[in-house]
N, C-alpha and C. Protein backbone atom coordinates (compact mmCIF):
# COMPACT_ATOMS: atom_id res chain seq x y z
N UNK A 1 69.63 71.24 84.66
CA UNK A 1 70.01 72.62 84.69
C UNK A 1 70.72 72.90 86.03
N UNK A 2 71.82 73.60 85.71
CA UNK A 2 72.25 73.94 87.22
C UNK A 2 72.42 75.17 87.89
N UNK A 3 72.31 75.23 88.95
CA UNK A 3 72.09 75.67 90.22
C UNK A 3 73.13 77.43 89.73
N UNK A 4 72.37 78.81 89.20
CA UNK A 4 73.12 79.37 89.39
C UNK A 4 73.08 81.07 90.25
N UNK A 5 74.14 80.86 90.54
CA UNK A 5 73.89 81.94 92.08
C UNK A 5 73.47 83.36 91.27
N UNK A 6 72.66 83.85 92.21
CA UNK A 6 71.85 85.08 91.36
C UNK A 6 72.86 86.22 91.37
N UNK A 7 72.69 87.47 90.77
CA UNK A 7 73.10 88.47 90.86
C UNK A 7 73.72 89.05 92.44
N UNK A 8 72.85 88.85 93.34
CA UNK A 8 72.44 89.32 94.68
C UNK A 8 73.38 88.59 95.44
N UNK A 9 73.77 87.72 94.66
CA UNK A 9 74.32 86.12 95.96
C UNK A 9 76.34 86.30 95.85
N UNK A 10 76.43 86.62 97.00
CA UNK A 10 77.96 86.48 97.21
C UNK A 10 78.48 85.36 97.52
N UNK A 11 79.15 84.58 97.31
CA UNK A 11 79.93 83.59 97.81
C UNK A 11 80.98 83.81 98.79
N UNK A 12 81.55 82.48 99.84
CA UNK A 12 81.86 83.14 100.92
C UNK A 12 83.64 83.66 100.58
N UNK A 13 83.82 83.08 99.88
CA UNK A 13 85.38 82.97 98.74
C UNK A 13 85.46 84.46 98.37
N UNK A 14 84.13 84.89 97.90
CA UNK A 14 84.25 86.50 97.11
C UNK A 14 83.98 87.49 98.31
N UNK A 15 83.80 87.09 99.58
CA UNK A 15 83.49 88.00 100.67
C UNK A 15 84.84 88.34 101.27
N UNK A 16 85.73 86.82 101.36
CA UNK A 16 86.69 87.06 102.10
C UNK A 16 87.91 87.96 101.45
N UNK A 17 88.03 87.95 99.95
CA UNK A 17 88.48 88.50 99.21
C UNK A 17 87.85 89.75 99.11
N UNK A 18 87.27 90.33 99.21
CA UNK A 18 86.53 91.90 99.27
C UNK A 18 87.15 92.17 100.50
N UNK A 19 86.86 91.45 101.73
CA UNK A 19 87.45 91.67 102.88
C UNK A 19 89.10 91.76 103.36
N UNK A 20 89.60 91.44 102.37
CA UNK A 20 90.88 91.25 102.86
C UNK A 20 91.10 92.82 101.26
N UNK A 21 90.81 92.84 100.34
CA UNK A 21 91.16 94.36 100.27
C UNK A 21 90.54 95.87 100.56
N UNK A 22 89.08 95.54 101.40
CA UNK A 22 88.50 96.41 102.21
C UNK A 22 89.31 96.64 103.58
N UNK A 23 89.97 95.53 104.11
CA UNK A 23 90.79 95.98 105.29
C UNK A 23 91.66 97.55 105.03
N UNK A 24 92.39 97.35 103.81
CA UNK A 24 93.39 98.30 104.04
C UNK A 24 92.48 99.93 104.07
N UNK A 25 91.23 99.59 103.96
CA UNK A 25 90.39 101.15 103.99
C UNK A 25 89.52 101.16 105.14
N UNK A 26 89.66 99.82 105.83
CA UNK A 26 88.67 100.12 106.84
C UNK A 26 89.00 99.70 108.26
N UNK A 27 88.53 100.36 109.07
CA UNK A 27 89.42 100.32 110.67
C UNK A 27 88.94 98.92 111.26
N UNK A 28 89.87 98.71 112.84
CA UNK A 28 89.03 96.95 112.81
C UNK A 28 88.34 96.67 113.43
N UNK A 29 87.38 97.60 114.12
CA UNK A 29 86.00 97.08 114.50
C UNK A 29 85.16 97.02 113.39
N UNK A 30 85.29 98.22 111.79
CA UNK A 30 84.33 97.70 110.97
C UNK A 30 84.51 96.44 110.49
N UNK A 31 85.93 96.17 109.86
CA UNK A 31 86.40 94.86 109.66
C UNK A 31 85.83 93.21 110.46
N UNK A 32 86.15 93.85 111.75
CA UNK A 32 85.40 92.88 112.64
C UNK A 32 83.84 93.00 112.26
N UNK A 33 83.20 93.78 112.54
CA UNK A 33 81.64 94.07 112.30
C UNK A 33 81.27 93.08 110.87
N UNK A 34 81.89 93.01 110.08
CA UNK A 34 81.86 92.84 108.70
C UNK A 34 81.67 91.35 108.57
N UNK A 35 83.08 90.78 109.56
CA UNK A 35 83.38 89.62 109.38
C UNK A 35 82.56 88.93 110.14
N UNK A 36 81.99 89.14 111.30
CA UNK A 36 80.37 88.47 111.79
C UNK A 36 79.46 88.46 111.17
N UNK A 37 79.35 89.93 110.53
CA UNK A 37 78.14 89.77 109.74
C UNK A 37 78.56 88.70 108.72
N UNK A 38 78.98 88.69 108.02
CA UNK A 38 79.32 87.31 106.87
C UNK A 38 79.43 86.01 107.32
N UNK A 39 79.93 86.12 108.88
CA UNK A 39 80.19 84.58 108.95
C UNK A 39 81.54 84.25 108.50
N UNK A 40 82.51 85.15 108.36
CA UNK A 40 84.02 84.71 107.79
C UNK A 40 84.48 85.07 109.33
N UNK A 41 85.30 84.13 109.27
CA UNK A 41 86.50 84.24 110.32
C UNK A 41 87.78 84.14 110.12
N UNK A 42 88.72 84.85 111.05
CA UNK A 42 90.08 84.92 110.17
C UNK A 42 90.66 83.34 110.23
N UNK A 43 91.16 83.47 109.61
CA UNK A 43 92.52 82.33 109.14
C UNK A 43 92.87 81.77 110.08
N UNK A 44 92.97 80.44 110.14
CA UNK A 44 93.75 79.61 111.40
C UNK A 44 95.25 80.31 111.51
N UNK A 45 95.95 80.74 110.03
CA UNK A 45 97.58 80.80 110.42
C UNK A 45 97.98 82.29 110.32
N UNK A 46 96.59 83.32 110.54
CA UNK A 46 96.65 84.31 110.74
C UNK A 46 97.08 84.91 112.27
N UNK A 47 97.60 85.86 112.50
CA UNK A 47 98.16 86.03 114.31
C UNK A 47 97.05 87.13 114.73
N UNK A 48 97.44 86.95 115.53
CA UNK A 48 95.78 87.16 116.38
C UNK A 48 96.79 88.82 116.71
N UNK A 49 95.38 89.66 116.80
CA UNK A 49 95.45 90.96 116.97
C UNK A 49 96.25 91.69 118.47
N UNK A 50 97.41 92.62 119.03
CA UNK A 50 97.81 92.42 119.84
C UNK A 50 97.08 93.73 120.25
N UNK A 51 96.70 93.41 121.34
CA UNK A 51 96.49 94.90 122.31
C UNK A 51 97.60 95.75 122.82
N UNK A 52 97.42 97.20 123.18
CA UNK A 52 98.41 97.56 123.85
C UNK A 52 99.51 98.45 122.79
N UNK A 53 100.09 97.56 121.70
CA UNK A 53 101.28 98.19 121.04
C UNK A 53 101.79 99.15 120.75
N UNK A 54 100.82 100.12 120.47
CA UNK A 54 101.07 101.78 120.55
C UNK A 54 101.05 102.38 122.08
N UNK A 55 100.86 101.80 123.20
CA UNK A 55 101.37 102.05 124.54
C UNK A 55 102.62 101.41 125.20
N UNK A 56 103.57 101.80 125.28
CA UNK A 56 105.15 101.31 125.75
C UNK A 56 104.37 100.51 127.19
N UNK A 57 103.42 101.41 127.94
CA UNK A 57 103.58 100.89 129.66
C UNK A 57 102.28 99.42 129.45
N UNK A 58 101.52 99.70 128.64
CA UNK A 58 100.70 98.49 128.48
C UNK A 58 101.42 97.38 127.83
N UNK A 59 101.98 97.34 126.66
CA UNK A 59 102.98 96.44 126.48
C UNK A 59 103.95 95.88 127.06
N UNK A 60 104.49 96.62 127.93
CA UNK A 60 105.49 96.13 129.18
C UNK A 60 105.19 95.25 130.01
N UNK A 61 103.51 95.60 130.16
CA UNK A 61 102.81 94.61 131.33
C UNK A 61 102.41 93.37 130.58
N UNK A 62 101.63 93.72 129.22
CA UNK A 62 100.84 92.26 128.97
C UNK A 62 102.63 91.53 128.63
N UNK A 63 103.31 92.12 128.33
CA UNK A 63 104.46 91.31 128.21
C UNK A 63 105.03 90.61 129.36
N UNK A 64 105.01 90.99 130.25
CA UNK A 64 105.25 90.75 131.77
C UNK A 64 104.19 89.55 131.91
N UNK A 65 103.00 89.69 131.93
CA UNK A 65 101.86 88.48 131.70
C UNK A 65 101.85 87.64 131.33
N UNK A 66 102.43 87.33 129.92
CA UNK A 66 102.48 86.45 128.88
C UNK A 66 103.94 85.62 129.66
N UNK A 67 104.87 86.30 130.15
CA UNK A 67 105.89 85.55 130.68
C UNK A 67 105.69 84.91 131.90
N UNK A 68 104.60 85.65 132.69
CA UNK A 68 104.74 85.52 133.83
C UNK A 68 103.43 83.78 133.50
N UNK A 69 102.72 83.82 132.68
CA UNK A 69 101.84 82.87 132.58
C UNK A 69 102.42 81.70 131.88
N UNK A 70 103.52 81.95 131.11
CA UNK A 70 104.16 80.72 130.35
C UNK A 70 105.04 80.42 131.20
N UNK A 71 105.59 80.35 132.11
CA UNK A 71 106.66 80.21 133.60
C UNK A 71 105.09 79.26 133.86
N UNK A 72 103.77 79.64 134.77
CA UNK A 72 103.29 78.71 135.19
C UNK A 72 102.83 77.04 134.33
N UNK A 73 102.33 77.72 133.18
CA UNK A 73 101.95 76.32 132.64
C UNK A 73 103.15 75.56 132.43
N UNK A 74 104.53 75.69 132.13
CA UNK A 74 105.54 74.66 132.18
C UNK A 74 105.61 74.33 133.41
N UNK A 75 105.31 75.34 134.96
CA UNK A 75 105.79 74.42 135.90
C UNK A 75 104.49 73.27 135.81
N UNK A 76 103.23 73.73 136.11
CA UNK A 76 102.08 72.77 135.70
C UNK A 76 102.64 72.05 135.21
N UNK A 77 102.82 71.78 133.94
CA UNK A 77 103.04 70.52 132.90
C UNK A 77 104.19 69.98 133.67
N UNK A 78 104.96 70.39 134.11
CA UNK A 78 106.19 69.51 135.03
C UNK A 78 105.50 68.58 136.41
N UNK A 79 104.87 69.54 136.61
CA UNK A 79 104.36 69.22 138.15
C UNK A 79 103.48 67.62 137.23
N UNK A 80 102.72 68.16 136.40
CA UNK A 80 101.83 66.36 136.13
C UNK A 80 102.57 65.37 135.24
N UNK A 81 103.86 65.77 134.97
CA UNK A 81 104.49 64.86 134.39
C UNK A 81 104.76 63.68 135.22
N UNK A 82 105.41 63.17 136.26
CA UNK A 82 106.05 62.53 137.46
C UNK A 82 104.72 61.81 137.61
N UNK A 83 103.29 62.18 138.52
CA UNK A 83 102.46 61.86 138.24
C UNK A 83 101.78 60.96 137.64
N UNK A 84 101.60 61.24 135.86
CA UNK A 84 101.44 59.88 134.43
C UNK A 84 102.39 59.00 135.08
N UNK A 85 103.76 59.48 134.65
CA UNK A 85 104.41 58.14 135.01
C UNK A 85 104.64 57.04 135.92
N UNK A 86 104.30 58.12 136.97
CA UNK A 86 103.90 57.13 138.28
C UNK A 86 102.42 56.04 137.77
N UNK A 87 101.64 56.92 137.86
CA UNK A 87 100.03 56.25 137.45
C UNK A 87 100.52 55.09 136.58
N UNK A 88 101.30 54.82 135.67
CA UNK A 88 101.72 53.77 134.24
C UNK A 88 102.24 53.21 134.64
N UNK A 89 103.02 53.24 135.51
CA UNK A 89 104.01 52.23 136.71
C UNK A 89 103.83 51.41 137.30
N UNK A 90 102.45 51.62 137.67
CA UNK A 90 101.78 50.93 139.30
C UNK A 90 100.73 50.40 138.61
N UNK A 91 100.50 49.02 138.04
CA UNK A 91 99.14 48.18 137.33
C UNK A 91 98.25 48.18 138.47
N UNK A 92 97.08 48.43 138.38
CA UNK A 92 95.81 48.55 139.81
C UNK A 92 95.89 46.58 140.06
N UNK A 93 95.36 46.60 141.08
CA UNK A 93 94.74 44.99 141.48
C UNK A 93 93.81 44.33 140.90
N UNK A 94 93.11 44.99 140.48
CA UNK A 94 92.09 44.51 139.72
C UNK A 94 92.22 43.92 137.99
N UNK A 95 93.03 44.51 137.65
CA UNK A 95 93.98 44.45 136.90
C UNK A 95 94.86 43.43 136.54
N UNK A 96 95.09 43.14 138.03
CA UNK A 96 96.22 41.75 138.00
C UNK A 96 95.53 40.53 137.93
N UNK A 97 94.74 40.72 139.19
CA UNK A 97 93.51 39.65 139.39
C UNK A 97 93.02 39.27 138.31
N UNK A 98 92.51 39.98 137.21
CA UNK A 98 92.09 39.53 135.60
C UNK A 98 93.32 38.54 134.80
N UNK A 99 94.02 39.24 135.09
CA UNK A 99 95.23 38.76 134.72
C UNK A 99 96.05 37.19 134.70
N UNK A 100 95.85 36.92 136.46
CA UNK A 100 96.00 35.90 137.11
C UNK A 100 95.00 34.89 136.11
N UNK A 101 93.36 35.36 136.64
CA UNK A 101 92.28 34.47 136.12
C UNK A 101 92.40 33.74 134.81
N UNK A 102 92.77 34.89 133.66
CA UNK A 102 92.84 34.52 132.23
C UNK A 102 94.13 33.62 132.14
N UNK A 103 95.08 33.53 133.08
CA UNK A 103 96.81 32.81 132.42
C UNK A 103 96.14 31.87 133.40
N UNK A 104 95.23 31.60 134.16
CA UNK A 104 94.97 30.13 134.45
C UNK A 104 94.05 29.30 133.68
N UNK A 105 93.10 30.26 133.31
CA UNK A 105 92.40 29.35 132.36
C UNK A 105 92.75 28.65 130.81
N UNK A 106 94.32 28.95 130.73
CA UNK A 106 94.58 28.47 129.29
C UNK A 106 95.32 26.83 129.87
């Protein structure tokens, strides 16, 4: 006999679907509230909620932020590029020494 979900029992498939046409009636902290309580989380290829947008001077800034923070991590990622390649360049001594040992012993 198999296994069948009671009256009472939602599945998480029929939550997220309630949830996604309860959004358009409900604001998004209940939405949020909702979606903890269930244990659903949004969508990996869903975009994440923006702060600010109905304020011109807050948007100006986190926009200013977002540029001003993607300018650093490319220089970062530049700055440790040179670095790897150096490190991949230069075989350690210890390294060689193994090296040496094993092409003498054949």
């Amino acid at each position: 006999m198999a296994n069948k979900p009671s009256a009472g029992t939602t599945t998480t498939t029929e939550v997220r679907e309630l949830l996604q046409t309860a959004a358009q009636k409900l604001g998004a902290r209940e939405e949020k509230a909702l979606r903890m309580l269930q244990g659903v989380t949004v969508g990996p290829h869903e975009p994440l909620p923006r702060r600010g947008q109905d304020n011109p001077d807050a948007r100006a800034e986190l926009l200013a932020l977002e540029i001003e923070l993607v300018a650093k991590e490319k220089a970062r990622a530049e700055a440790e590029r040179p670095k790897a390649a150096a490190a991949k360049a230069q075989p350690s001594r210890g390294k060689d020494k193994i090296v040496r040992a094993l092409r003498r012993l054949k």
